[in-house]
C-alpha atoms as a PDB file:
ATOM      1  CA  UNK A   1     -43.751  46.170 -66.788  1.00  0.00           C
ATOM      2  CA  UNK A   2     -41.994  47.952 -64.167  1.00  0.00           C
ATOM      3  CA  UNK A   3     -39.527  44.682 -62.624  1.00  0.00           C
ATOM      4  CA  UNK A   4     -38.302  41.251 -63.807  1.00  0.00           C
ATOM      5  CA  UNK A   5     -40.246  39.292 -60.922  1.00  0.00           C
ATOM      6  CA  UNK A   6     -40.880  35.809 -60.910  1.00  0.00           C
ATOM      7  CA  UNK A   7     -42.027  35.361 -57.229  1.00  0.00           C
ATOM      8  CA  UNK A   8     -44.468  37.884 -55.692  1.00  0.00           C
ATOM      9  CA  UNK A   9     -45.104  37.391 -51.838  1.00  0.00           C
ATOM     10  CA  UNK A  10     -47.806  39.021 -49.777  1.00  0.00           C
ATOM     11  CA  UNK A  11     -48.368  39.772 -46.289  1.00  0.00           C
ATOM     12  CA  UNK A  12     -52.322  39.349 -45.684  1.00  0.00           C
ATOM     13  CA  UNK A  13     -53.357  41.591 -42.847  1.00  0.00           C
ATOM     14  CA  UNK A  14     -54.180  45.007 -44.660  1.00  0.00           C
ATOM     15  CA  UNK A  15     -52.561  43.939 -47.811  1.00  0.00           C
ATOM     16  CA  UNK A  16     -54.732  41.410 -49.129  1.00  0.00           C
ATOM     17  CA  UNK A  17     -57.950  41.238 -45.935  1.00  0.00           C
ATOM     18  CA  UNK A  18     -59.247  43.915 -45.147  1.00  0.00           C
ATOM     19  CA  UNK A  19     -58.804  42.777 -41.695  1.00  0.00           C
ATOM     20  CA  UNK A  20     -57.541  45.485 -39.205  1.00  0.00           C
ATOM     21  CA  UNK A  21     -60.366  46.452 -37.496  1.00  0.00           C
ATOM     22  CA  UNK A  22     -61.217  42.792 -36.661  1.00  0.00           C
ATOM     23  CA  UNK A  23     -57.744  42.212 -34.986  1.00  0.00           C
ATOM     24  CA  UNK A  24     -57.865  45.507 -33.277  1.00  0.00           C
ATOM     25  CA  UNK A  25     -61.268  44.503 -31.784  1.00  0.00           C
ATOM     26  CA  UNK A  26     -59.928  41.201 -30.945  1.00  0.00           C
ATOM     27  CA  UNK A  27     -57.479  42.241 -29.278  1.00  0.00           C
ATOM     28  CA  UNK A  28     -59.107  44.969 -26.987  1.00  0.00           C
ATOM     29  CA  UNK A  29     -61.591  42.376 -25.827  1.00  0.00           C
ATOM     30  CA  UNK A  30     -58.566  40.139 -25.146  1.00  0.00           C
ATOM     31  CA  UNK A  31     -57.245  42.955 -22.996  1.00  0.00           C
ATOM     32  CA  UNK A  32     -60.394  43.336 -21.110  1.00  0.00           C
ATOM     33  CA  UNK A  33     -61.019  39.934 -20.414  1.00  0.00           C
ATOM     34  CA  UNK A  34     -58.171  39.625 -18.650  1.00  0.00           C
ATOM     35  CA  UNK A  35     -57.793  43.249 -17.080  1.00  0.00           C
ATOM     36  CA  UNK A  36     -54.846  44.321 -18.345  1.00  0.00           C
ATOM     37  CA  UNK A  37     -54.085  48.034 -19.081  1.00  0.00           C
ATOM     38  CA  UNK A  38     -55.258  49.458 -22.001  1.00  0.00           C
ATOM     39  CA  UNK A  39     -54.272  49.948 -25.319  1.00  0.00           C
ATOM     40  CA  UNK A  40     -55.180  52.514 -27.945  1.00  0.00           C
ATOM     41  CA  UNK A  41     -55.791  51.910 -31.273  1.00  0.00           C
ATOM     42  CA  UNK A  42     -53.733  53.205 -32.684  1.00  0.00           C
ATOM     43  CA  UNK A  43     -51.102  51.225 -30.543  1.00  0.00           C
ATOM     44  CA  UNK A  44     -53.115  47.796 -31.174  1.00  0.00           C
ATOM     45  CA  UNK A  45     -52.619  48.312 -34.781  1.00  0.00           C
ATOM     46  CA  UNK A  46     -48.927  49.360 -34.801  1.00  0.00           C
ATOM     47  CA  UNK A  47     -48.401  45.625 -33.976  1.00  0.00           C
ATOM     48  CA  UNK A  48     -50.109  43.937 -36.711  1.00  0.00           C
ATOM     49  CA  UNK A  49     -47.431  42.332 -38.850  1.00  0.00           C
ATOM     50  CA  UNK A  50     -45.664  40.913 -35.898  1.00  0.00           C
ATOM     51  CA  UNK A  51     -45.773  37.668 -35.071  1.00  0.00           C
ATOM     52  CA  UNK A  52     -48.486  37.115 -32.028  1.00  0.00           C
ATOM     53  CA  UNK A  53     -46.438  36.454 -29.447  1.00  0.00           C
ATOM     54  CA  UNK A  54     -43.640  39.201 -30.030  1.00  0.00           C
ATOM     55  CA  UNK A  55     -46.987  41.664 -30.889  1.00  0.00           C
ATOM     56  CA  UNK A  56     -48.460  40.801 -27.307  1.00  0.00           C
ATOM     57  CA  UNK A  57     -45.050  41.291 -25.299  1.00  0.00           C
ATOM     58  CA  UNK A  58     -44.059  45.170 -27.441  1.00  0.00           C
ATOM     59  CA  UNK A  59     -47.712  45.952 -25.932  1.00  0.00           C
ATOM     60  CA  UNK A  60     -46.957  44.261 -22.458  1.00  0.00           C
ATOM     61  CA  UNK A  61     -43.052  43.876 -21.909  1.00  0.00           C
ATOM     62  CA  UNK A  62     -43.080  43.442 -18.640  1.00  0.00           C
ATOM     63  CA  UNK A  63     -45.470  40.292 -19.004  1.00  0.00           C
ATOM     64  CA  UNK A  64     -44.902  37.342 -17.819  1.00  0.00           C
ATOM     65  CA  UNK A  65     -44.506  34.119 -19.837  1.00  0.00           C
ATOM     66  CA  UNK A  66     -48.046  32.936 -18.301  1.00  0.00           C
ATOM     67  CA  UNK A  67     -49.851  36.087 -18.730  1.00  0.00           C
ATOM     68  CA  UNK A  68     -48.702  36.183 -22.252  1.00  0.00           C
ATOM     69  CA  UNK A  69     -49.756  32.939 -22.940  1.00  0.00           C
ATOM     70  CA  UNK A  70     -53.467  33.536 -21.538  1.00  0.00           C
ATOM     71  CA  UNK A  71     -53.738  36.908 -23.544  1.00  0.00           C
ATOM     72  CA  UNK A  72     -52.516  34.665 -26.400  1.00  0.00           C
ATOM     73  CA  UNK A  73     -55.273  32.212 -25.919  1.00  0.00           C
ATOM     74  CA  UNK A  74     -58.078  34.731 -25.200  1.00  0.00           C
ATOM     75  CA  UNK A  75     -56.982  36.641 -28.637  1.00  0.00           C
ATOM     76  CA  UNK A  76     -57.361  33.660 -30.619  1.00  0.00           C
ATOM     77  CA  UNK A  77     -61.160  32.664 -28.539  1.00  0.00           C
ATOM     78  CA  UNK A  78     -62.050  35.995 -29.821  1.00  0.00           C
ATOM     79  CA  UNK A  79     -60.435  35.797 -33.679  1.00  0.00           C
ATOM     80  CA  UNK A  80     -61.798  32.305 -34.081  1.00  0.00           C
ATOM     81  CA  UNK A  81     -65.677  33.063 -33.348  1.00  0.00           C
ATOM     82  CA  UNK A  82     -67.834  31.430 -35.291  1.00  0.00           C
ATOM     83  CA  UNK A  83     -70.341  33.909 -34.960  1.00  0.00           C
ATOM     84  CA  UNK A  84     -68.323  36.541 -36.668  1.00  0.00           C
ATOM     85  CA  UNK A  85     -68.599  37.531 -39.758  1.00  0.00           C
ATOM     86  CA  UNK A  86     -66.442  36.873 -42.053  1.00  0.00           C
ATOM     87  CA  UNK A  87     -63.547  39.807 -43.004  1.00  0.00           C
ATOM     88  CA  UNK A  88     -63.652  40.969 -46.783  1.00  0.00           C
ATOM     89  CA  UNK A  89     -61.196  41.250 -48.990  1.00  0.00           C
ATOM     90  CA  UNK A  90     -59.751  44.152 -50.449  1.00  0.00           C
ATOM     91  CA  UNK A  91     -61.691  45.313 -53.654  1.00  0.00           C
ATOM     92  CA  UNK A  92     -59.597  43.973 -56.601  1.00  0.00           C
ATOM     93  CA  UNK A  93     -57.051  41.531 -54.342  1.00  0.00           C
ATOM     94  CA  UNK A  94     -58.994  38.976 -56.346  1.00  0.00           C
ATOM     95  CA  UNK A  95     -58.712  39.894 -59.240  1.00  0.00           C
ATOM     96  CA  UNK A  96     -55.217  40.905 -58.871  1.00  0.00           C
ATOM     97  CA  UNK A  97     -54.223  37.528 -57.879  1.00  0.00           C
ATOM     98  CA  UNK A  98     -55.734  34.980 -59.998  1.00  0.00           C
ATOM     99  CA  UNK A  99     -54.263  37.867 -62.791  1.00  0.00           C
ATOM    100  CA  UNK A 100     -50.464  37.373 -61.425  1.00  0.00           C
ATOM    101  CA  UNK A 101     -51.554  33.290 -61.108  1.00  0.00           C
ATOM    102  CA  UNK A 102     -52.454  33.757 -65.144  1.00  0.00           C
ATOM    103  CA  UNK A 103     -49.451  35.154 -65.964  1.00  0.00           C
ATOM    104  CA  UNK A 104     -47.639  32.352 -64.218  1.00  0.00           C
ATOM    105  CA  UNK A 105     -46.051  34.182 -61.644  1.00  0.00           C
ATOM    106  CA  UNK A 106     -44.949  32.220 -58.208  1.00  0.00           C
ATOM    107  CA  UNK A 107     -47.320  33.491 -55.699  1.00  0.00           C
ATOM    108  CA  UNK A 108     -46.805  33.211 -51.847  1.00  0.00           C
ATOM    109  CA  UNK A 109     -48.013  34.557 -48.273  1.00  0.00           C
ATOM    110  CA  UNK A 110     -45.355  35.466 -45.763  1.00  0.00           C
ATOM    111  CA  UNK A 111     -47.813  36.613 -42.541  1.00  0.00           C
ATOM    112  CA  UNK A 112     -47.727  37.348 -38.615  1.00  0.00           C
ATOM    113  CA  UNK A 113     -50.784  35.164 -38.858  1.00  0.00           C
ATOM    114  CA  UNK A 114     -50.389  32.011 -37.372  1.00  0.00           C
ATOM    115  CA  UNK A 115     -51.155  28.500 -39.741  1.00  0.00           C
ATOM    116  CA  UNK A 116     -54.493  27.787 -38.453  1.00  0.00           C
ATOM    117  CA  UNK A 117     -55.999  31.281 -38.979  1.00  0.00           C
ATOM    118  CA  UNK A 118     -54.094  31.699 -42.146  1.00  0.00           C
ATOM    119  CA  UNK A 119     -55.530  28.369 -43.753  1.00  0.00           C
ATOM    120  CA  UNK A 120     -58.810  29.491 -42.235  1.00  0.00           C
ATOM    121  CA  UNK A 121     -58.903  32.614 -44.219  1.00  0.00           C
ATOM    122  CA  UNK A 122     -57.528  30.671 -47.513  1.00  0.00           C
ATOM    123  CA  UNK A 123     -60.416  28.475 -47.256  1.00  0.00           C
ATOM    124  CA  UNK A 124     -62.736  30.868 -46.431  1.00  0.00           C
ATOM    125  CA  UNK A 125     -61.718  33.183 -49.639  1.00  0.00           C
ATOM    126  CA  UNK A 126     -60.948  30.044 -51.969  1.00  0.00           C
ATOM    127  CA  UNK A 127     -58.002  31.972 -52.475  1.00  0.00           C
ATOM    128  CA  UNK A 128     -56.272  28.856 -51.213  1.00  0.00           C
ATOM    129  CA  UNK A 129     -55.224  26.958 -55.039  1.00  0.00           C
ATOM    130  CA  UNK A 130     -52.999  30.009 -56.072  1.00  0.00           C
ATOM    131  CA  UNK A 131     -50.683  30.209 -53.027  1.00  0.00           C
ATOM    132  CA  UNK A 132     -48.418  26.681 -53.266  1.00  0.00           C
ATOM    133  CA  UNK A 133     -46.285  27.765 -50.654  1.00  0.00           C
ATOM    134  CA  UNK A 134     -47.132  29.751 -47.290  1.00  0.00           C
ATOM    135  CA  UNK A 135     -45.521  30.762 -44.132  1.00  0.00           C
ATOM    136  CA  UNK A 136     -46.563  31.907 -40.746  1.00  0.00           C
ATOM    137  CA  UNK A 137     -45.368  33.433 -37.583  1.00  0.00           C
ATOM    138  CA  UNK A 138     -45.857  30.210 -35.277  1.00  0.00           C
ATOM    139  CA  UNK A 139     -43.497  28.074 -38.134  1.00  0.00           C
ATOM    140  CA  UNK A 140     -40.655  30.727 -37.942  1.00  0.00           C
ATOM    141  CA  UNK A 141     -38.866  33.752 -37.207  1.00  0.00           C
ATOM    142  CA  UNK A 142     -41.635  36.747 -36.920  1.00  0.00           C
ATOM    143  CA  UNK A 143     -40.965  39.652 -38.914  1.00  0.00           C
ATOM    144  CA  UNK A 144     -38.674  41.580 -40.149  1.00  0.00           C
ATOM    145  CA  UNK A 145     -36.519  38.447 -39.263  1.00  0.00           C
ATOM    146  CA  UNK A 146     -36.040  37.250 -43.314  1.00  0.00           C
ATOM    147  CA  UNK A 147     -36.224  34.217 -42.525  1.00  0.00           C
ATOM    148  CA  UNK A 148     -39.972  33.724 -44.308  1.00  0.00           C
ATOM    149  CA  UNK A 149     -38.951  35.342 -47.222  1.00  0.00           C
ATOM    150  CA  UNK A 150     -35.825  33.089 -47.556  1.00  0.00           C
ATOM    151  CA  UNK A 151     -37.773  30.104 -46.716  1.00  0.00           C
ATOM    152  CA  UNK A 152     -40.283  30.798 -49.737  1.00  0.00           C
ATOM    153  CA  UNK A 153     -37.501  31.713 -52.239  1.00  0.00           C
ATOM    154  CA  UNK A 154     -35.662  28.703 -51.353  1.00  0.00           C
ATOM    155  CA  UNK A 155     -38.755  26.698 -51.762  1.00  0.00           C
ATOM    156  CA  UNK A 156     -39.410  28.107 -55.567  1.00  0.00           C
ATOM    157  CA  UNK A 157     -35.684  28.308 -56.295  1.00  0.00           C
ATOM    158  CA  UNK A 158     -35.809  31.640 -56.873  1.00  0.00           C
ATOM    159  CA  UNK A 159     -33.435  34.330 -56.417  1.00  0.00           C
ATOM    160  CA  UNK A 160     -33.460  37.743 -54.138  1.00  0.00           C
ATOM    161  CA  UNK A 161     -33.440  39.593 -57.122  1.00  0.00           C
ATOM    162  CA  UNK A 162     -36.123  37.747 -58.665  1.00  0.00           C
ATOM    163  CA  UNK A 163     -38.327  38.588 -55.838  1.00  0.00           C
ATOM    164  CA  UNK A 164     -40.558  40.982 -54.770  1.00  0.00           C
ATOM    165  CA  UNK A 165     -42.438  41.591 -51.256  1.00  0.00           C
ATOM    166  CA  UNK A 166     -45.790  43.450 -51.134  1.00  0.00           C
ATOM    167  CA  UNK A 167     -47.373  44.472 -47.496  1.00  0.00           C
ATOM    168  CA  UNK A 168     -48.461  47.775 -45.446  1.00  0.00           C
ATOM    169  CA  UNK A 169     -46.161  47.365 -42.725  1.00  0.00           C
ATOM    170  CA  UNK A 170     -42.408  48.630 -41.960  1.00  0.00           C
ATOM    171  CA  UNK A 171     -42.253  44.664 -41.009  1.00  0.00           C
ATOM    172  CA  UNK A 172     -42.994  43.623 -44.632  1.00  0.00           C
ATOM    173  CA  UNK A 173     -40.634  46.327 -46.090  1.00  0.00           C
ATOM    174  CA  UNK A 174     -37.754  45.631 -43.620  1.00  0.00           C
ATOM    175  CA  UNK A 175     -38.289  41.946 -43.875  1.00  0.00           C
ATOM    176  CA  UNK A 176     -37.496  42.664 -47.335  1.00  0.00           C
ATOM    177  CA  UNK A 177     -34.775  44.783 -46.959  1.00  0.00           C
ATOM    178  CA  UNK A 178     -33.204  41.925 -44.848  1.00  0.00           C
ATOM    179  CA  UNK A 179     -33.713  39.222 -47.210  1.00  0.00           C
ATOM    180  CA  UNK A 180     -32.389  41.519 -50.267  1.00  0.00           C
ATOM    181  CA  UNK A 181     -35.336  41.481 -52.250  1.00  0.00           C
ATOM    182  CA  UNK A 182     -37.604  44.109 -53.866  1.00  0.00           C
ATOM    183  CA  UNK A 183     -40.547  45.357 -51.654  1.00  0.00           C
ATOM    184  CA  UNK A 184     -43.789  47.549 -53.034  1.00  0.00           C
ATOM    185  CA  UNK A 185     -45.519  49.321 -50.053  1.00  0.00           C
ATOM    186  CA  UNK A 186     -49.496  49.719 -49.874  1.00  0.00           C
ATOM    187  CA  UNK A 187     -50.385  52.621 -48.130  1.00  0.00           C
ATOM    188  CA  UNK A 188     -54.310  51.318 -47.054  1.00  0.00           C
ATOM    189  CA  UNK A 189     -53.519  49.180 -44.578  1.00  0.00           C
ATOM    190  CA  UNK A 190     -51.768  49.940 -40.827  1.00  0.00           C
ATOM    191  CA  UNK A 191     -48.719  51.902 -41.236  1.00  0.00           C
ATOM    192  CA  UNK A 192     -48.417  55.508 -42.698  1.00  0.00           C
ATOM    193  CA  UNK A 193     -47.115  56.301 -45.822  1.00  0.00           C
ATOM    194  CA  UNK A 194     -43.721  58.092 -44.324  1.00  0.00           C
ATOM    195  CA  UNK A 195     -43.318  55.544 -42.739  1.00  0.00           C
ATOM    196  CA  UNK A 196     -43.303  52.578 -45.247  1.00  0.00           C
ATOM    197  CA  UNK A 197     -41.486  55.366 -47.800  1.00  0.00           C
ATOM    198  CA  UNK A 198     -38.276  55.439 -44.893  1.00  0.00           C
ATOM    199  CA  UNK A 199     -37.647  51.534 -46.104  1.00  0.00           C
ATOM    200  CA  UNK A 200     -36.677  52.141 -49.292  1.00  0.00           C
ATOM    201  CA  UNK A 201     -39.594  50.649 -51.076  1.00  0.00           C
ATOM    202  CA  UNK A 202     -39.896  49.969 -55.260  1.00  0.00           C
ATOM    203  CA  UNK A 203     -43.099  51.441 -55.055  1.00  0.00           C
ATOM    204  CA  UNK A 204     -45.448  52.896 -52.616  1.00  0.00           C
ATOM    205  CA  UNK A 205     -49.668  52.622 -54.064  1.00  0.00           C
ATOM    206  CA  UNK A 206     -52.334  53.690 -52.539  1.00  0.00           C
ATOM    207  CA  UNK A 207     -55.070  51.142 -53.637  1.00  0.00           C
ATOM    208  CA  UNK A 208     -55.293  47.860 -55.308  1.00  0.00           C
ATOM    209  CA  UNK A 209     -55.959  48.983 -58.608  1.00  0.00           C
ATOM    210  CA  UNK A 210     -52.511  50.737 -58.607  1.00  0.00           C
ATOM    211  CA  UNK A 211     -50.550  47.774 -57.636  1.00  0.00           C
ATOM    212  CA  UNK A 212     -52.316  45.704 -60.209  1.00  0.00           C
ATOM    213  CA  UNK A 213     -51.044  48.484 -63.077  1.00  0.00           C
ATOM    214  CA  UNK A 214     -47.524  48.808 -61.141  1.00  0.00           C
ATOM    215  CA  UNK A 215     -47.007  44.679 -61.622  1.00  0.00           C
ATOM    216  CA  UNK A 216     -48.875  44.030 -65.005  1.00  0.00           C
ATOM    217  CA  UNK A 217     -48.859  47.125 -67.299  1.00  0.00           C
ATOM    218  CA  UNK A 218     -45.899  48.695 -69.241  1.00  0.00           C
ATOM    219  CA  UNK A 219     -46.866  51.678 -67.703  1.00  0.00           C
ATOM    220  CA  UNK A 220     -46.003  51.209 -64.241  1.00  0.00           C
ATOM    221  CA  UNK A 221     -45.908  53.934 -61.431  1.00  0.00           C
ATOM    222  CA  UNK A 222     -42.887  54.075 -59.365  1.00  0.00           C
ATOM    223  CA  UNK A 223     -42.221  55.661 -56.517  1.00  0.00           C
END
């Protein structure tokens, strides 16, 4: 084993979901409904990690505080669907987790989601049970702000050093940087690997499978 971890936190959105897509289509129907100018995709999913709000004004800073709210409410009309189907999760996030939950690390979110689509997706997954403590965009400071990360480590009484923070974002990995913890880097989700690798990060994987071996074997691969 590779670090002296007690408390692992993940982002969800392209760490743990394999969710992208979904937002990015949510979010260009948002845009249409209300006729604003488009976005690419590539710009729609340069966002994800942020909290909603601070997402929808880097795409639109010259919005105003009522168009912002409408594109806000239209996003989540489109996100909260009930005819859609459900996202999946990534192929061994399962089995990672209720593996870290065995080996009785402290296991935590820190998202841009907000609380209701976050608990919606915890349900949904019945991943729910191995996450006592949580935290969202709408309760706090949106990323890379630290204040998430210091929020969870303060609720498990654990230390910086003691912690590690696991997402696919720059957001996740400067959030980290800011709170003085330990941050692995996943390299399938939204931002490019040269990009997570300029934050400094533990690690950098490419796939589940690799972070499981990076947290739980002796024979770890760094970065």
């Amino acid at each position: 084993m590779n670090h002296n971890a007690k408390l692992i936190v993940f982002d969800w959105d392209g760490t743990i979901m394999d969710s992208v897509g979904h937002i990015v289509d949510c979010l260009q129907a948002a845009i249409t409904d209300l006729q604003l100018p488009t976005k690419t995709p590539d710009e729609l999913k340069n966002i994800i990690g942020l909290g909603l709000r601070e997402a929808l004004y880097s795409l639109y800073p010259q919005a105003t505080n009522d168009e912002l709210v409408s594109l806000t409410a239209q996003y989540r009309e489109h996100f909260f669907d009930q005819d859609h189907q459900p996202c999946e999760l990534f192929s061994g996030a399962r089995e990672l987790i209720e593996s870290l939950h065995t080996a009785d690390y402290h296991l935590a979110v820190a998202t841009g989601k907000g609380r209701q689509g976050l608990n919606k997706v915890l349900k949904e997954t019945g991943l729910e049970e191995y996450f006592t403590f949580t935290r969202c965009a709408d309760e706090t400071h949106s990323k890379p702000h630290p204040q998430m990360l210091l929020d969870i480590m303060n609720f498990y009484g654990v230390k910086a050093h003691e912690t590690i923070m696991i997402g696919d974002t720059e957001y996740d990995l400067q959030m980290a940087n800011n709170a003085a913890t330990a941050s692995i880097a996943v390299s399938y989700g939204v931002h490019e690997k040269e990009r997570l690798l300029s934050c400094n990060p533990v690690a950098c994987v490419d796939n589940i499978n690799e972070l499981h071996q990076w947290l739980l074997t002796d024979n770890a691969i760094t970065a």
